[in-house]
N, C-alpha and C. Protein backbone atom coordinates (compact mmCIF):
# COMPACT_ATOMS: atom_id res chain seq x y z
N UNK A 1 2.70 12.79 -3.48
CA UNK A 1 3.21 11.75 -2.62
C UNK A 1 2.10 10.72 -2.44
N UNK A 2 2.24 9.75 -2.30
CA UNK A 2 1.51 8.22 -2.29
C UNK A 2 0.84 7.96 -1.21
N UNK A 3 -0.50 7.88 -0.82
CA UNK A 3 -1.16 7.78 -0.16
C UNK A 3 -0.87 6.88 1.32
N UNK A 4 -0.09 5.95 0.86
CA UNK A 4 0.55 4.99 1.62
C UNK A 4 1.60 5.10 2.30
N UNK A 5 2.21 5.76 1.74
CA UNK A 5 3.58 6.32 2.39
C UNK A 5 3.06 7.16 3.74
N UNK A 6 2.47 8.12 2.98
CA UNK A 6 1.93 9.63 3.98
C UNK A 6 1.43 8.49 5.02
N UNK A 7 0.50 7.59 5.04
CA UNK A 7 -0.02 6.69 6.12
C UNK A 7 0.93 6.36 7.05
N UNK A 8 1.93 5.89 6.17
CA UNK A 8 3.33 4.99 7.48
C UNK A 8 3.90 6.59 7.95
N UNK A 9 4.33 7.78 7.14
CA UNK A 9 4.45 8.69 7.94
C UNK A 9 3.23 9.03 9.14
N UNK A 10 2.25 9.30 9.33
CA UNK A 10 1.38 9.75 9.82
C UNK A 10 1.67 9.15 11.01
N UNK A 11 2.42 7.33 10.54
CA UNK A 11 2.08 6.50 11.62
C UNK A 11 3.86 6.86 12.82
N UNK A 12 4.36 6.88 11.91
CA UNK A 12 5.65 7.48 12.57
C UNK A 12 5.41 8.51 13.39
N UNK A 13 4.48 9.89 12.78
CA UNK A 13 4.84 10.90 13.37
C UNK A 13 3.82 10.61 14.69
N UNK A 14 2.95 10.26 14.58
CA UNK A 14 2.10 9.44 15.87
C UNK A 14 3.18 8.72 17.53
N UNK A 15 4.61 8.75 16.77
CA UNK A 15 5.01 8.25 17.71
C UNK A 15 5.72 9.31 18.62
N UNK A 16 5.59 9.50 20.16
CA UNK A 16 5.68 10.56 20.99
C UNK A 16 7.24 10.94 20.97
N UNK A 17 7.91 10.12 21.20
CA UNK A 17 9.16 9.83 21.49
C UNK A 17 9.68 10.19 19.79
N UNK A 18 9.92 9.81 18.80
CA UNK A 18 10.26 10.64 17.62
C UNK A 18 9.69 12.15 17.73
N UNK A 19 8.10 12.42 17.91
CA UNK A 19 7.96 13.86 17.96
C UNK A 19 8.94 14.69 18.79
N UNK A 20 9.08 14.16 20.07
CA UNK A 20 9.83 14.89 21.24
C UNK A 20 11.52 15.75 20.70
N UNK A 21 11.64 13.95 19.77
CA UNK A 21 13.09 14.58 19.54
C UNK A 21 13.17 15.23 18.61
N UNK A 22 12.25 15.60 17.93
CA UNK A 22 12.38 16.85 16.54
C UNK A 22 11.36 17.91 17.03
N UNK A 23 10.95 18.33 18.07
CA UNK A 23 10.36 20.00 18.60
C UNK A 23 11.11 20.67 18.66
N UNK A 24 12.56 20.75 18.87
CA UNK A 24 13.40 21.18 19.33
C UNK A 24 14.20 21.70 17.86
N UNK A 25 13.83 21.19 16.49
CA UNK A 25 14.04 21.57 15.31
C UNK A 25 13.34 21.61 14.26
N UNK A 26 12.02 21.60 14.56
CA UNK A 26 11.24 22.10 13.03
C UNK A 26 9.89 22.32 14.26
N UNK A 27 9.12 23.09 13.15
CA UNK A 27 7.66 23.11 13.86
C UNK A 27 6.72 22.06 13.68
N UNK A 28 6.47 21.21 14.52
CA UNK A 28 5.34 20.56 14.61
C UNK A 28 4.17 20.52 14.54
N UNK A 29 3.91 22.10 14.29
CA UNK A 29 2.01 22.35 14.19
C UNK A 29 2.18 21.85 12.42
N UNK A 30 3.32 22.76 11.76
CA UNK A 30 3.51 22.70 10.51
C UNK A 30 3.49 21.30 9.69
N UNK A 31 4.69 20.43 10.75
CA UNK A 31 4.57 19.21 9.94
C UNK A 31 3.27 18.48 9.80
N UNK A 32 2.30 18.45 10.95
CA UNK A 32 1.61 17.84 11.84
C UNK A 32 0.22 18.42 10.32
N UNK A 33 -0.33 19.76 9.97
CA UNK A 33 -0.84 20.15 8.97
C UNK A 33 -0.40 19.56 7.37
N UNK A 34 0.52 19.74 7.31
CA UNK A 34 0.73 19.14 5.70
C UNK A 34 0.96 17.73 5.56
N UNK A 35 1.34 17.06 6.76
CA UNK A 35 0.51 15.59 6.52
C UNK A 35 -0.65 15.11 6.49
N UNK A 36 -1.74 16.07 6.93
CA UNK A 36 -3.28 15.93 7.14
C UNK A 36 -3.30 16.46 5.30
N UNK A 37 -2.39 17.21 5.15
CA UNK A 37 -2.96 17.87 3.70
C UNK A 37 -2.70 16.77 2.79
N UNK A 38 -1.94 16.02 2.87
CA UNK A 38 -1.44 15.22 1.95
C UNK A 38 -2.08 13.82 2.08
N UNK A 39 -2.70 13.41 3.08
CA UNK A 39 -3.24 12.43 3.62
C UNK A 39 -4.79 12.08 1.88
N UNK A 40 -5.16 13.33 1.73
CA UNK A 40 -6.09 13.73 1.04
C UNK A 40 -6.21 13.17 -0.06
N UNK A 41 -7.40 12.50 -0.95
CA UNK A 41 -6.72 12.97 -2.21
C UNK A 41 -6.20 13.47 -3.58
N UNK A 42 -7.17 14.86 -2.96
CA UNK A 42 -6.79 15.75 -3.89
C UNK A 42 -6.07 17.13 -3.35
N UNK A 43 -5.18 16.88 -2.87
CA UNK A 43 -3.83 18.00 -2.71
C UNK A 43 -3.35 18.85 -3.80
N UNK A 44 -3.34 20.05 -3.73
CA UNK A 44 -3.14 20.39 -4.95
C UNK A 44 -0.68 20.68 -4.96
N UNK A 45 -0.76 21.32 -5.89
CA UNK A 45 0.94 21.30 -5.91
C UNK A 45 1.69 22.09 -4.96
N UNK A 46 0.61 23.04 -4.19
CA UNK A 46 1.09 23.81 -3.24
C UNK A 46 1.58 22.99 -2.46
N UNK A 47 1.23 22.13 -2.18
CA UNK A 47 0.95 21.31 -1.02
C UNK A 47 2.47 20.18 -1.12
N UNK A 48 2.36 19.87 -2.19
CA UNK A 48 3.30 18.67 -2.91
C UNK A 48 4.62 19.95 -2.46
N UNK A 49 4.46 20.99 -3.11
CA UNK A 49 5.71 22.08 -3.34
C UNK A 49 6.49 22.03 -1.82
N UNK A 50 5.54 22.53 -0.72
CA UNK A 50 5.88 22.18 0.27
C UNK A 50 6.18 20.96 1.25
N UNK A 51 5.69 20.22 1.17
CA UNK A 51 6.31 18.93 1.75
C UNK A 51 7.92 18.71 0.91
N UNK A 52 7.85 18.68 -0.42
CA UNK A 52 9.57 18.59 -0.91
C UNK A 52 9.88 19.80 0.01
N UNK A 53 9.67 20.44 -0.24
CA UNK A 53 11.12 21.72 0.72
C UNK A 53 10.72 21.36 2.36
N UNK A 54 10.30 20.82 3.07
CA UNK A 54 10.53 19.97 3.99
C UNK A 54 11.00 18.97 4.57
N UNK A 55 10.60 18.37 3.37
CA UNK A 55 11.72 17.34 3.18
C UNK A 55 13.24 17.44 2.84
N UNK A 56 13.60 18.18 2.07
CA UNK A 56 14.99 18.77 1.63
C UNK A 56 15.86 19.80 3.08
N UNK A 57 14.85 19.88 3.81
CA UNK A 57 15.49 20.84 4.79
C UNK A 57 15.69 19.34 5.75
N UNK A 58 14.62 18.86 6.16
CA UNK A 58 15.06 17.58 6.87
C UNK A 58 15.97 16.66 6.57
N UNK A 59 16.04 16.46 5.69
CA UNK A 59 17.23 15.89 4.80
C UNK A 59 18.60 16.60 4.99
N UNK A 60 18.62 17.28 5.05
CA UNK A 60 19.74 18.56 5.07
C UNK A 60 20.67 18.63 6.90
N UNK A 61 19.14 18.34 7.40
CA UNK A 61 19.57 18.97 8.95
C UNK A 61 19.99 17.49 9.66
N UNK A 62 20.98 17.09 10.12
CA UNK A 62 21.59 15.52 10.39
C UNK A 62 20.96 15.36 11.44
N UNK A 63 20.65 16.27 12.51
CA UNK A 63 19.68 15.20 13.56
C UNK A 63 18.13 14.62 12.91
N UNK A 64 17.50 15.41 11.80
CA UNK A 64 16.40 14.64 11.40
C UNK A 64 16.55 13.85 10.56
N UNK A 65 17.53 14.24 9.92
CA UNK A 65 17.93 12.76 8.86
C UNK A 65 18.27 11.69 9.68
N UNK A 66 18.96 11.71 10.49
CA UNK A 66 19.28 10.38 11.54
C UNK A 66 18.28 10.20 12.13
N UNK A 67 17.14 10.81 12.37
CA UNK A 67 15.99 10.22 13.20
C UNK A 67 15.09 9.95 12.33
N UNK A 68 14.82 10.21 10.91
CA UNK A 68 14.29 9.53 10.01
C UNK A 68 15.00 8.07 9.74
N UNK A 69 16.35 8.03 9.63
CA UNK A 69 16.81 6.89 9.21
C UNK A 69 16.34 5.58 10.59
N UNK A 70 16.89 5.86 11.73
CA UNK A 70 16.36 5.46 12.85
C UNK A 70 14.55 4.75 12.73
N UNK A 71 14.13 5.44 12.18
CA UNK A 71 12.51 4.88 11.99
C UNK A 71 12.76 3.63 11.19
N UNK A 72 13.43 3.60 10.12
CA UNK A 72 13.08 2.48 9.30
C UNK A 72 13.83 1.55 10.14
N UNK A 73 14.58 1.91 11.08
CA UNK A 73 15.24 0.33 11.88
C UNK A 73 14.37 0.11 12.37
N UNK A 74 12.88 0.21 12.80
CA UNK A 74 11.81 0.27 13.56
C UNK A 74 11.08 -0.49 13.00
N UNK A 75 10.92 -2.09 13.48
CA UNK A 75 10.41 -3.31 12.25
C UNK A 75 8.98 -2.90 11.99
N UNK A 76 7.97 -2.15 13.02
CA UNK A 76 6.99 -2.04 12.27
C UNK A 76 6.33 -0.61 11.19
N UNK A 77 7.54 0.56 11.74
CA UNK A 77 7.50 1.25 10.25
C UNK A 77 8.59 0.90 9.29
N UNK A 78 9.35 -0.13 9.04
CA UNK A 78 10.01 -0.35 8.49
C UNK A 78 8.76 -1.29 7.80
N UNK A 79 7.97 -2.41 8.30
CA UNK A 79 7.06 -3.19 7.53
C UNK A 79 6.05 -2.51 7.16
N UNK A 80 5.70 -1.33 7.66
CA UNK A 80 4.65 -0.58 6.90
C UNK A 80 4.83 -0.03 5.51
N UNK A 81 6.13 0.24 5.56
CA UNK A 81 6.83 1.29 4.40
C UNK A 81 7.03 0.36 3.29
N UNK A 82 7.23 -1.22 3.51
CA UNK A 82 7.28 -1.71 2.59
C UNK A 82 6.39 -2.20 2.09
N UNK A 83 5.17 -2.01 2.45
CA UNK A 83 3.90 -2.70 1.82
C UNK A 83 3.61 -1.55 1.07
N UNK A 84 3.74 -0.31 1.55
CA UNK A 84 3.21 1.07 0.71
C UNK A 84 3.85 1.00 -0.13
N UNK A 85 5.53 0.45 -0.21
CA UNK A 85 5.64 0.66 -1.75
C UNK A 85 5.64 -0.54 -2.21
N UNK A 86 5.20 -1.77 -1.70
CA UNK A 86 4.79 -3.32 -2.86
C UNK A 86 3.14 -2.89 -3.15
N UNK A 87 2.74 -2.09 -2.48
CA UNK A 87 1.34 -1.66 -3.36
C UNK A 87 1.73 -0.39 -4.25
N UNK A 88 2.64 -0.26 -3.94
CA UNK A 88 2.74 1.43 -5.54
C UNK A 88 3.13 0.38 -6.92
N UNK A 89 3.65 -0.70 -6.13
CA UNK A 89 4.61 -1.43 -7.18
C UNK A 89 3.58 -3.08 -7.46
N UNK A 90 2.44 -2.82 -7.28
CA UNK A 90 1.83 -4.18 -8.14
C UNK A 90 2.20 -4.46 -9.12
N UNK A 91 2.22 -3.19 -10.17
CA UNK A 91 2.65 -4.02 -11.82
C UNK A 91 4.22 -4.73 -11.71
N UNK A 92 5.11 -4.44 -10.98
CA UNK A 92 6.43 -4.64 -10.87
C UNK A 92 6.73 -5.64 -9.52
N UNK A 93 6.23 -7.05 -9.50
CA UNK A 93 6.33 -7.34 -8.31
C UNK A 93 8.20 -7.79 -7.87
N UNK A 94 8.27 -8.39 -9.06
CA UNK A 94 9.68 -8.38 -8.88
C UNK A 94 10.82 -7.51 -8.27
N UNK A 95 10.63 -5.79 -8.39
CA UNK A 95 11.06 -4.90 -8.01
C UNK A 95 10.33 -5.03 -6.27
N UNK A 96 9.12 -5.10 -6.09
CA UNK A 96 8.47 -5.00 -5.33
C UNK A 96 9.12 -5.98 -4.39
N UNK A 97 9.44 -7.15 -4.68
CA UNK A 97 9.79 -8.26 -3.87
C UNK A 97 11.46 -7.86 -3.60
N UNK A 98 12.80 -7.30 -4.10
CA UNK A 98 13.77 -7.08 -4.33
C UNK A 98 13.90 -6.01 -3.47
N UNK A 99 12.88 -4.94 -2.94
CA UNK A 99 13.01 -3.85 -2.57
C UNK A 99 12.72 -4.28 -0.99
N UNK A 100 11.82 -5.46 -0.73
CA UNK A 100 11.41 -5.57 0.36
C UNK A 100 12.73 -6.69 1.28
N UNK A 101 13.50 -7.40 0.08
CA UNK A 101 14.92 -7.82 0.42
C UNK A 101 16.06 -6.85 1.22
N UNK A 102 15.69 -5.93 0.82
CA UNK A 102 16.88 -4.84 0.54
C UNK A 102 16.92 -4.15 1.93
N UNK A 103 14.68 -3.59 2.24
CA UNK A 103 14.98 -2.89 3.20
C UNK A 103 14.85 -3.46 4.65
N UNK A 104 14.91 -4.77 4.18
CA UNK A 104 14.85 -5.85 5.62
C UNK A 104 16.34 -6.46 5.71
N UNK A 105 17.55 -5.57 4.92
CA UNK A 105 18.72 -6.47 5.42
C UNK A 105 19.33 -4.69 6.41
N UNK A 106 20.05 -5.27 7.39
CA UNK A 106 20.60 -4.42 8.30
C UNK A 106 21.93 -4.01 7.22
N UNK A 107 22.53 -4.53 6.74
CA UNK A 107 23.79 -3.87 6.11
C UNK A 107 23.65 -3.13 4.64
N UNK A 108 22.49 -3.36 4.06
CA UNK A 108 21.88 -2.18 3.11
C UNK A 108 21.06 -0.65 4.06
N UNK A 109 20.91 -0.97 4.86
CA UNK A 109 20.55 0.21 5.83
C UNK A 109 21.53 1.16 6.27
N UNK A 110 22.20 0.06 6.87
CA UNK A 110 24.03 0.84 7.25
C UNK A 110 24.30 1.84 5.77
N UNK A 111 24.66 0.79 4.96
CA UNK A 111 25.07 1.70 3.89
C UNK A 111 24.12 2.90 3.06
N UNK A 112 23.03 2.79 3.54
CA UNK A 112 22.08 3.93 2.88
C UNK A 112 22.77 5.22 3.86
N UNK A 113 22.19 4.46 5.10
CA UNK A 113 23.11 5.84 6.30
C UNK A 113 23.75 6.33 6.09
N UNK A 114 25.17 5.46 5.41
CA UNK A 114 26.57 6.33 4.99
C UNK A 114 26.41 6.89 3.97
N UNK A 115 25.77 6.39 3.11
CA UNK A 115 25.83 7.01 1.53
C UNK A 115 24.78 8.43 1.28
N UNK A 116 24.03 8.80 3.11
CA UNK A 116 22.82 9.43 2.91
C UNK A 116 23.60 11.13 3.48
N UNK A 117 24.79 10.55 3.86
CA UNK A 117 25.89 11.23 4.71
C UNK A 117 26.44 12.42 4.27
N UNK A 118 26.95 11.99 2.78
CA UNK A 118 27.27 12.50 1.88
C UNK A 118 26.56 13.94 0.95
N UNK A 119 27.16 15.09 0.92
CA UNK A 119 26.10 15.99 0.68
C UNK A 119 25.83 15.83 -1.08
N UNK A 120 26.76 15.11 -1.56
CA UNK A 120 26.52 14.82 -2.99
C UNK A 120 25.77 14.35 -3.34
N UNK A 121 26.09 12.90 -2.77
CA UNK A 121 24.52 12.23 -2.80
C UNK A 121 23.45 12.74 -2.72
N UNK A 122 23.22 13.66 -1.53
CA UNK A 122 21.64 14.24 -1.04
C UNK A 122 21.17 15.14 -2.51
N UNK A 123 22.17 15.47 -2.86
CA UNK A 123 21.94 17.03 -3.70
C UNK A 123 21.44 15.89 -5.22
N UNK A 124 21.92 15.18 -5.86
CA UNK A 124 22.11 13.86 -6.52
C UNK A 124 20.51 13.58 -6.31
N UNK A 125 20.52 13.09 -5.41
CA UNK A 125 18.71 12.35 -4.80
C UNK A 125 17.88 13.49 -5.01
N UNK A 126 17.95 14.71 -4.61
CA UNK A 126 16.92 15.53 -4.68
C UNK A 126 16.77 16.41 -6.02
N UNK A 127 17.73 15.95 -6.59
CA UNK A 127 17.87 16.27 -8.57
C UNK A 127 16.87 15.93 -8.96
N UNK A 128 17.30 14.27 -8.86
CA UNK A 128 16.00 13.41 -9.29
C UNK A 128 14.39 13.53 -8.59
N UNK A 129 14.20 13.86 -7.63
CA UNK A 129 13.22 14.30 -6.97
C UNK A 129 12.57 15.14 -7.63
N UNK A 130 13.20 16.43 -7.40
CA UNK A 130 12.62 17.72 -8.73
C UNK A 130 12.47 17.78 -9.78
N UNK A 131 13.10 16.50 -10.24
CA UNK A 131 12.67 16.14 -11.89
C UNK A 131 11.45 15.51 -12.04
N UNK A 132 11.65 14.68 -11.04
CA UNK A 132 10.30 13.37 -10.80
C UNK A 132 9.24 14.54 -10.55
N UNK A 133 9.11 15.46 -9.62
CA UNK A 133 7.90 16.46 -9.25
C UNK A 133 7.37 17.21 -10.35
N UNK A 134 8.87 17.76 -10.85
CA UNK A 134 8.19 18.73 -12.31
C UNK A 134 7.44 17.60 -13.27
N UNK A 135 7.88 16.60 -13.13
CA UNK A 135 7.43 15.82 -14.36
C UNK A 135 8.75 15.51 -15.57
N UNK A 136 9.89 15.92 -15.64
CA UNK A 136 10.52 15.67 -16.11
C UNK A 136 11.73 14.63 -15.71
N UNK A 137 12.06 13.54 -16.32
CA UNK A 137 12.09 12.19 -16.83
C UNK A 137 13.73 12.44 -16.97
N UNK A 138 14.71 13.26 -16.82
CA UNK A 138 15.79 13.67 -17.11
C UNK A 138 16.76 12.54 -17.14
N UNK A 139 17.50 11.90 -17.96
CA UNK A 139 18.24 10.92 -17.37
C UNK A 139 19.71 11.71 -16.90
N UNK A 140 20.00 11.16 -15.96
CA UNK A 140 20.93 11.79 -14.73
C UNK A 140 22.68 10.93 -14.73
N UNK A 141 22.61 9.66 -15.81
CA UNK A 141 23.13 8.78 -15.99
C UNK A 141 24.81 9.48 -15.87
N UNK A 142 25.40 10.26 -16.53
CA UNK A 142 26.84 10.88 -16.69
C UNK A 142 26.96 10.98 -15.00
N UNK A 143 25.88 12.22 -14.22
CA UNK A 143 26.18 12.34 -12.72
C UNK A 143 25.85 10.89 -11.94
N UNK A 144 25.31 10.09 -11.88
CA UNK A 144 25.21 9.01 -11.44
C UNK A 144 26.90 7.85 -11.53
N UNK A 145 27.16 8.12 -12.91
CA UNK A 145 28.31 7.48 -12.91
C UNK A 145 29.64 7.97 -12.26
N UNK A 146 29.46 9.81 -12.28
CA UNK A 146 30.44 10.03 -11.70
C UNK A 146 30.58 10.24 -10.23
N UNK A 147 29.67 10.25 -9.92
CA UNK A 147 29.19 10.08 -8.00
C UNK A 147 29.62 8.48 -7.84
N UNK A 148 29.59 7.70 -8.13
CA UNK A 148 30.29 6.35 -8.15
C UNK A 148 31.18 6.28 -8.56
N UNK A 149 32.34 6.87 -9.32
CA UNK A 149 34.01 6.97 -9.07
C UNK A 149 34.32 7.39 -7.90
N UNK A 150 34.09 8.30 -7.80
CA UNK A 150 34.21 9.74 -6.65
C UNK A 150 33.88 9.02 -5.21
N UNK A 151 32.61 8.48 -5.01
CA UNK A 151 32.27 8.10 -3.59
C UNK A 151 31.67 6.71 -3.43
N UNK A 152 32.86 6.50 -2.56
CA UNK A 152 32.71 4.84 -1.95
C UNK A 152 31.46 4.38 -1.55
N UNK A 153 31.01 5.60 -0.78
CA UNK A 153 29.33 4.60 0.21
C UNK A 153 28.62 4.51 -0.65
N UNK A 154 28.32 5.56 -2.51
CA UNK A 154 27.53 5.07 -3.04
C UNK A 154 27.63 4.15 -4.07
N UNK A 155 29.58 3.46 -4.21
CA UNK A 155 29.05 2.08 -4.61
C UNK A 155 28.68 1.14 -3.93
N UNK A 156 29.45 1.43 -3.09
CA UNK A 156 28.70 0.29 -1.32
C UNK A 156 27.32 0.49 -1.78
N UNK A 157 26.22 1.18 -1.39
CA UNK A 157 25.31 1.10 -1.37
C UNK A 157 24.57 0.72 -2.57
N UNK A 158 25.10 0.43 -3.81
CA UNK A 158 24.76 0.04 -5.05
C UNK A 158 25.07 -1.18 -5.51
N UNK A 159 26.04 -1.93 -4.63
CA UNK A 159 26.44 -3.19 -4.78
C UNK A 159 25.59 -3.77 -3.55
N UNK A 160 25.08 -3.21 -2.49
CA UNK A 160 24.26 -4.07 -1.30
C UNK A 160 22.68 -4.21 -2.11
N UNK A 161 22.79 -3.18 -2.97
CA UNK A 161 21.07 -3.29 -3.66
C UNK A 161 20.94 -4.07 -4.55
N UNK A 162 22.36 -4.52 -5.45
CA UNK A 162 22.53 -5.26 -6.67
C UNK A 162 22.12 -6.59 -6.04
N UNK A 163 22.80 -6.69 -4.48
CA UNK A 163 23.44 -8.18 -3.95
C UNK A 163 21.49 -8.48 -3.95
N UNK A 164 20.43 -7.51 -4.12
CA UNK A 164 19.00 -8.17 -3.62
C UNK A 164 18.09 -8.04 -4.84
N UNK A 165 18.64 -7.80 -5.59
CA UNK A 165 18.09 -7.83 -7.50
C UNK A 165 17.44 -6.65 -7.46
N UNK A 166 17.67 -5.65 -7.13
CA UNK A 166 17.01 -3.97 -7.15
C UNK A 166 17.28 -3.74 -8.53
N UNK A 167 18.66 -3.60 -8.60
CA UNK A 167 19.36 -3.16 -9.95
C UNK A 167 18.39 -3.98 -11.09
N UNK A 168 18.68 -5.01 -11.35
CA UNK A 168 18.62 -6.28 -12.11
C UNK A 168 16.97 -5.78 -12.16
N UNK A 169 15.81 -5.94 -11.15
CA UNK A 169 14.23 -5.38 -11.19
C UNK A 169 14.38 -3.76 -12.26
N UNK A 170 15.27 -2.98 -11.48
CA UNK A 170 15.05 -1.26 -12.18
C UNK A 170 15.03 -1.53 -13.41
N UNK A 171 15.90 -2.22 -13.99
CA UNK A 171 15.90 -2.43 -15.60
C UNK A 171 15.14 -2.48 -16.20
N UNK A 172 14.38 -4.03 -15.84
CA UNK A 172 12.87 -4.29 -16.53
C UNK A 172 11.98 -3.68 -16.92
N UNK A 173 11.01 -3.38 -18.06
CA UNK A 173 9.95 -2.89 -18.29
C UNK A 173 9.00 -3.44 -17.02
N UNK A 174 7.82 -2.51 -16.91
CA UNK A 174 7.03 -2.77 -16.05
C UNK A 174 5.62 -3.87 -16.69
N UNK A 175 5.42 -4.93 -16.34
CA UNK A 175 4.31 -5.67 -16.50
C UNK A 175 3.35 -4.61 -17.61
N UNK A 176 3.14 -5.11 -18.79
CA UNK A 176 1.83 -4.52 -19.75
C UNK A 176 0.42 -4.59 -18.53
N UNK A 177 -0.16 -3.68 -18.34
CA UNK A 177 -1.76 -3.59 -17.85
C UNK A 177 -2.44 -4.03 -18.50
């Protein structure tokens, strides 16, 4: 996980009022440790291994997914989050600039919410996740297309990303170094 990210988390979980409302469903010594671990940077995969299955359980459990989603309505971890990823994304500013469209419009948010709703989707997102972790590159393209017959919020949510050139950026090769 990206040094930057873990930062805007760190900076989230810093906030009292988000902690308060998730004691009551995960352990906090726990989360509170493997963000210091990850903060690092040399973490080894243990470390990586666990934060995904933390993430996948948070993801999973709807009051933390809604209080994760809730953060990014939060203009200044919402502006943190997007600089962490227009700095993952220097070679690609275009994507970089398209992404920061996207997560500053309120009705691409809405629709992430709904489309995040969906247990297909989640299962879908965290495919690609475990591919991205193992290292494998899988193209997912057949399930991608058919999760978009099947479910409305994730063409909604694929036409609110198109409407900010996400799509149109993903395409592109990335800038030669």
């Amino acid at each position: 996980m990206d040094r930057n990210v873990v930062k805007v988390l760190l900076g989230a979980w810093e906030r009292p009022d988000f902690r308060a409302g998730l004691q009551h469903l995960i352990d906090l010594d726990e989360v509170t440790s493997l963000l210091a671990a990850l903060a690092v940077d040399d973490h080894d995969d243990e470390v990586r291994r666990r934060s995904m299955e933390l993430l996948r359980s948070a993801l999973e459990t709807a009051e933390i997914r809604r209080a994760v989603l809730l953060l990014i309505e939060t203009d200044d971890i919402r502006h943190s989050l997007v600089t962490a990823i227009s700095d993952n994304l220097a070679d690609r500013p275009g994507l970089a600039s398209s992404v920061r469209s996207a997560l500053d419009d309120p009705a691409v948010r809405t629709e992430t919410r709904e489309a995040l709703e969906s247990p297909k989707i989640r299962a879908l997102l965290w495919k690609v996740a475990e591919d991205e972790f193992r290292g494998h590159r899988l193209t997912l393209v057949g399930q991608v297309t058919l999760l978009l017959v099947r479910h409305r919020p994730a063409r909604r949510l694929v036409w609110a990303l198109k409407r900010h050139g996400v799509i149109r950026e993903l395409r592109r090769k990335a800038a030669p170094s």
